[in-house]
C-alpha atoms as a PDB file:
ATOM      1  CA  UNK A   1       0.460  19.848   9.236  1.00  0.00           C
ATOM      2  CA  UNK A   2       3.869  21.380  10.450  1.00  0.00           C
ATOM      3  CA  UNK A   3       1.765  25.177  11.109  1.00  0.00           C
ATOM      4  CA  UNK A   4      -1.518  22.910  13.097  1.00  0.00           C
ATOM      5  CA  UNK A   5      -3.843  23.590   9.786  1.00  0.00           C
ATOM      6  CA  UNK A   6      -7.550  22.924  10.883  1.00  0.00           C
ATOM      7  CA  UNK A   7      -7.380  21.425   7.654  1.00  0.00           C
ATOM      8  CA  UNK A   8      -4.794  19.002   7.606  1.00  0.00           C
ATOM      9  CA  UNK A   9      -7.345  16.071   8.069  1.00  0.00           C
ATOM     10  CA  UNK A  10      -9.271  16.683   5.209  1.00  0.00           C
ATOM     11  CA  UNK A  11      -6.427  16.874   3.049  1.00  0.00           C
ATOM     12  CA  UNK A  12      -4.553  13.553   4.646  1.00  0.00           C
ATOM     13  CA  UNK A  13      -8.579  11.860   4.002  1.00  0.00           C
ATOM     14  CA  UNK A  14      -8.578  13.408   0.631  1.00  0.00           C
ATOM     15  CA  UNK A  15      -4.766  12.397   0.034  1.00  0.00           C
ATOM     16  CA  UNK A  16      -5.926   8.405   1.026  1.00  0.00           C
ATOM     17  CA  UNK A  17      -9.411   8.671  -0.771  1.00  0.00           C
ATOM     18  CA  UNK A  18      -6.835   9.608  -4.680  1.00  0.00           C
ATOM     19  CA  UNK A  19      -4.693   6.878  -3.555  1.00  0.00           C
ATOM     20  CA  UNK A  20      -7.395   3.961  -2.914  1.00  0.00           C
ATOM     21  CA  UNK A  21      -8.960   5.298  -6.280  1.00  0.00           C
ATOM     22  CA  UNK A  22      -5.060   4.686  -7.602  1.00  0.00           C
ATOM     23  CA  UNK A  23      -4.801   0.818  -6.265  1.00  0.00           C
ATOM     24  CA  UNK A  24      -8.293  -0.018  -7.472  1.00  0.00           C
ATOM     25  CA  UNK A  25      -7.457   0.909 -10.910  1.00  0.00           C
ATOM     26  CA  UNK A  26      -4.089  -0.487 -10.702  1.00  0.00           C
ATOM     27  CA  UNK A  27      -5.172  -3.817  -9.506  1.00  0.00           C
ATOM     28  CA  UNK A  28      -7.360  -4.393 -12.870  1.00  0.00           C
ATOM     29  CA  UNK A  29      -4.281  -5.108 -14.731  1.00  0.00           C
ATOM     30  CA  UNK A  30      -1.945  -7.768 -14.890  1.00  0.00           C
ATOM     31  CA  UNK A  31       1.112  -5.949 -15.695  1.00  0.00           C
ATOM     32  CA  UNK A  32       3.940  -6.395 -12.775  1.00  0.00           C
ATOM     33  CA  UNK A  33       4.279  -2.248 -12.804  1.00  0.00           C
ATOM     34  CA  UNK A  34       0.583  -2.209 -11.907  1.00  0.00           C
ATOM     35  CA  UNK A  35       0.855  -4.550  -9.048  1.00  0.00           C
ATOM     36  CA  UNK A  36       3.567  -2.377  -8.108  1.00  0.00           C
ATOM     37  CA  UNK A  37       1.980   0.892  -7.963  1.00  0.00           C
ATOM     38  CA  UNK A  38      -1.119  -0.948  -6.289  1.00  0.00           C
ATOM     39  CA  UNK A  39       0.951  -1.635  -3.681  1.00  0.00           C
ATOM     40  CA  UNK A  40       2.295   1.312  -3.250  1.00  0.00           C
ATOM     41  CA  UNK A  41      -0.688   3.356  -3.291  1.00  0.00           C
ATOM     42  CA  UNK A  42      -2.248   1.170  -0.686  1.00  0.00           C
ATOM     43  CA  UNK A  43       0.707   1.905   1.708  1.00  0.00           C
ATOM     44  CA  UNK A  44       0.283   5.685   1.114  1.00  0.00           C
ATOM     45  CA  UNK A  45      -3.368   5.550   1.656  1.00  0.00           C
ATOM     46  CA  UNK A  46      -2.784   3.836   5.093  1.00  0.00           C
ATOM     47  CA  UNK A  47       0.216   6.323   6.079  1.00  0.00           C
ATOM     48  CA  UNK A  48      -2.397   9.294   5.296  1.00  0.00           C
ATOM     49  CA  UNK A  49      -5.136   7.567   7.669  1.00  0.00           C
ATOM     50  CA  UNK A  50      -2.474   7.178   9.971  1.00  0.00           C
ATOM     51  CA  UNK A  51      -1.628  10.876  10.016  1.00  0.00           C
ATOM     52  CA  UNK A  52      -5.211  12.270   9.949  1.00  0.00           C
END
């Protein structure tokens, strides 16, 4: 992103596809670390959408 890559959008869409895949898995537990990292995965996906 900081050189203009023609590619930067596929890997910011790539980077938010791993990290939805990350809070759907995460969000089958129970376990208060899980919700955590759900969470946080979800936030990442949307700041990766955000910079795509």
């Amino acid at each position: 992103m900081a050189r203009d890559s023609s590619r930067a959008k596929e890997v910011c869409s790539l980077c938010a596809s791993i990290c939805d895949a990350c809070a759907s898995e995460c969000e089958k537990h129970q376990h208060e670390h899980c919700k955590q990292c759900a969470e946080a995965c979800r936030r990442c996906a949307e700041q990766c959408r955000a910079m795509g």
